[in-house]
Every structure is written in C-alpha cells, then in structure tokens.
Protein backbone atom coordinates (compact mmCIF):
# COMPACT_ATOMS: atom_id res chain seq x y z
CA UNK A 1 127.52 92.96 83.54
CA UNK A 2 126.14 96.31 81.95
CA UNK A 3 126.58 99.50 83.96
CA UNK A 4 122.56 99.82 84.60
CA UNK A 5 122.93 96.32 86.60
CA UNK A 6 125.86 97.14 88.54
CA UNK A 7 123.97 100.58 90.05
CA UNK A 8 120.70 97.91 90.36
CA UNK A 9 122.75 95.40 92.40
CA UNK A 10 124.63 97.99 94.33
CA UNK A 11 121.33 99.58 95.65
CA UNK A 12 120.40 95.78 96.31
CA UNK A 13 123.61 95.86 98.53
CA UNK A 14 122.95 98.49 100.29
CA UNK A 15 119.52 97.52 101.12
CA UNK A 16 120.41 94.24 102.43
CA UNK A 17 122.75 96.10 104.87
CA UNK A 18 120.63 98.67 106.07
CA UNK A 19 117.95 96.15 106.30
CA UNK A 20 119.81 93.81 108.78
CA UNK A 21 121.68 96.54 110.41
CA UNK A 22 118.18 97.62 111.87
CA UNK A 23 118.06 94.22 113.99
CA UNK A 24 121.67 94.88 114.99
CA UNK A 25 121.76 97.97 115.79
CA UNK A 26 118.50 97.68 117.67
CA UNK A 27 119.39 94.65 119.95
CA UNK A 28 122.77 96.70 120.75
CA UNK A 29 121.11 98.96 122.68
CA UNK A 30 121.39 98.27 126.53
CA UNK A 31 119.72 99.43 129.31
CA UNK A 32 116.90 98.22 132.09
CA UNK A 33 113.66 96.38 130.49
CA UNK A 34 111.76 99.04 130.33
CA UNK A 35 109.97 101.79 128.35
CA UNK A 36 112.22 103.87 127.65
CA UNK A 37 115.11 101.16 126.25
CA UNK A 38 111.95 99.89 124.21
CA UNK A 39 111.44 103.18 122.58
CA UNK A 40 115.18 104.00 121.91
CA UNK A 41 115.71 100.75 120.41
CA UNK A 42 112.45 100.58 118.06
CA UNK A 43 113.36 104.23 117.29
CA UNK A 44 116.59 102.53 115.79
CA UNK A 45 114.85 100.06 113.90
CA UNK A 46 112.34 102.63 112.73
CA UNK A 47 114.74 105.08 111.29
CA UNK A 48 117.01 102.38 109.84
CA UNK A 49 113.74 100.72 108.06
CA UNK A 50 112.60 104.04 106.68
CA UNK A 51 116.07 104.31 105.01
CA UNK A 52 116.18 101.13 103.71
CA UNK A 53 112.24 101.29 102.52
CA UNK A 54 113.50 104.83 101.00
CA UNK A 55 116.66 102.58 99.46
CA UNK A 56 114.07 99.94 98.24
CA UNK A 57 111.87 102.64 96.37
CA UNK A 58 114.63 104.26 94.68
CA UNK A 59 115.45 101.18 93.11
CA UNK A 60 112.27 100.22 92.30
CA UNK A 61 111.86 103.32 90.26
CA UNK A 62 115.32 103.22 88.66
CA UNK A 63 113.96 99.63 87.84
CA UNK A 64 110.84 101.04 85.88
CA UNK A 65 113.12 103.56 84.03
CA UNK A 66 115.48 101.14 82.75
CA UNK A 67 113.17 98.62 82.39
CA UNK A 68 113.35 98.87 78.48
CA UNK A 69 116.99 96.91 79.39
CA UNK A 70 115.23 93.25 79.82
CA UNK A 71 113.14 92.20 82.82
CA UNK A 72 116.08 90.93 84.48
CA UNK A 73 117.05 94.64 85.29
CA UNK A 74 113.39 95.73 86.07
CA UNK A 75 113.25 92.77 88.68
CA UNK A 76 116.76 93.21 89.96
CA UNK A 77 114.92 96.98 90.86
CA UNK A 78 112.14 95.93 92.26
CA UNK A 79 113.74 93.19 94.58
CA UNK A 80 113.96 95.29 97.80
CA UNK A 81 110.51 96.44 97.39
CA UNK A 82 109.25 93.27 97.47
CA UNK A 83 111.00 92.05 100.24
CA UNK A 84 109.78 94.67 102.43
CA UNK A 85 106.34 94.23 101.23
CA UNK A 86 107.13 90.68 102.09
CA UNK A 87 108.12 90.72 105.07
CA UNK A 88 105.68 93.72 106.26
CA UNK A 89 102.86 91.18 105.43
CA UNK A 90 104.50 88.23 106.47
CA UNK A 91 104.90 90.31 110.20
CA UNK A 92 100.76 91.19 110.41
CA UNK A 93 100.09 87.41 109.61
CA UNK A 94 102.02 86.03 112.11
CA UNK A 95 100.60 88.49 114.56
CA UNK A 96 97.00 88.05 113.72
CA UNK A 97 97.71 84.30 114.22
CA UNK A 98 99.92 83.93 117.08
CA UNK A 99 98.06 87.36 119.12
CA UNK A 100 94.57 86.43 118.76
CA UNK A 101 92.43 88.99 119.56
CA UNK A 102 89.79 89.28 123.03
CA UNK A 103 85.96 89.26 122.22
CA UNK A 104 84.71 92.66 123.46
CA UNK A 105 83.21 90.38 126.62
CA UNK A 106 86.83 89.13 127.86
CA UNK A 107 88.41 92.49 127.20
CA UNK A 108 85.80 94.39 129.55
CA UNK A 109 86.85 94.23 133.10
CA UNK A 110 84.62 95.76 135.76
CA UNK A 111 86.27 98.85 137.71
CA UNK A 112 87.84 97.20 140.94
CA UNK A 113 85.92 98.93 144.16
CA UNK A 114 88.33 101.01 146.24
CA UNK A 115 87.09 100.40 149.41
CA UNK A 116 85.95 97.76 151.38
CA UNK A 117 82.98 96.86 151.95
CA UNK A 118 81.04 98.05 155.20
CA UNK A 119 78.89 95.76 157.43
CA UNK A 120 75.76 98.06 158.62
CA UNK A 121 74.45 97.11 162.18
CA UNK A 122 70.62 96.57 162.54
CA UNK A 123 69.22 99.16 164.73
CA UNK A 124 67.77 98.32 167.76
C-alpha cells in the first residue's frame, strides 16, 4: 500500500470515529428530559459533526491533489464526504416523509378567550 493511501485511509479512520463518537458521546449525557439536556447533548453532536465534516473535507481535497495516483486514491478521499452528504440527505428525506407538514388551515389555532363568558340580564 503506497504512502498516499495509508494518509487517505487513516483520515478515513478517523472520520469513522469521530463520526460515531457524536451518537455516543451525545446519548452519554444525563440529566432530566428537558431543554437544557437537549441542547447540551445536540451541542455534542454538533461540534463532533463539524470535526468530522472538517475531517471529511480535508480528505476530499487531499483526494483531488493526489488524484493523478489512480481513482482508487481520489475515491478513497472523497469517501467521508460522501457519506456525510449521504446521510445529511438521507436525514431531510426521512423527515419530510415521516413529519408531514400542517396545511396553513390546521396549523392556525384561534387565540383561546381568557375569560368566561358573561350572561347579561334583560332589563326590566
């Protein structure tokens, strides 16, 4: 295996691990079901994804510049990248199927009144 693979492959590795260490980490985090656990724990996942996106674009351009090596080393690069893009798409189809949307008429609901409502007395 030439040199220009093994750098390739280990930026592969490292992608891979950074990848699924930002489930890990993220479902490690304990705490009541609330807001704030929710926002510490997809501020995990966010900052390991952005590393591992970062990861994935490094090798993708390491990929281009060697690419003169054989496509097997320009693929090998661009791997992560497509992976993410992947997955990224993969994540907005299976919301806009499984989370359909409201028509603006179901989403509108009408202010709830406050008070009760008051009987008025004829007048004699």
């Amino acid at each position: 295996m030439s040199r220009k693979n093994t750098v390739l492959l280990l930026f592969v590795l490292v992608w891979v691990a950074l990848f699924a260490a930002s489930y890990l980490m993220s479902t490690r985090i304990d705490g009541p079901r609330n807001m704030d656990t929710g926002l510490r724990r997809l501020d995990v996942l966010a900052r390991y994804q952005m590393v591992a996106f970062a990861v994935a674009v490094v090798s993708a351009i390491l990929g281009i510049v060697w690419r003169r090596d054989g496509k097997r080393v320009m693929l090998l690069g661009f791997t992560p990248l497509i992976l993410t893009v992947l997955a990224i798409v993969g994540l907005v189809v299976a919301t806009l199927l499984f989370n359909p949307r409201l028509s603006p008429e179901e989403a509108y609901q009408p202010p709830q009144a406050t008070a009760p409502a008051v009987e008025v007395l004829p007048q004699d």
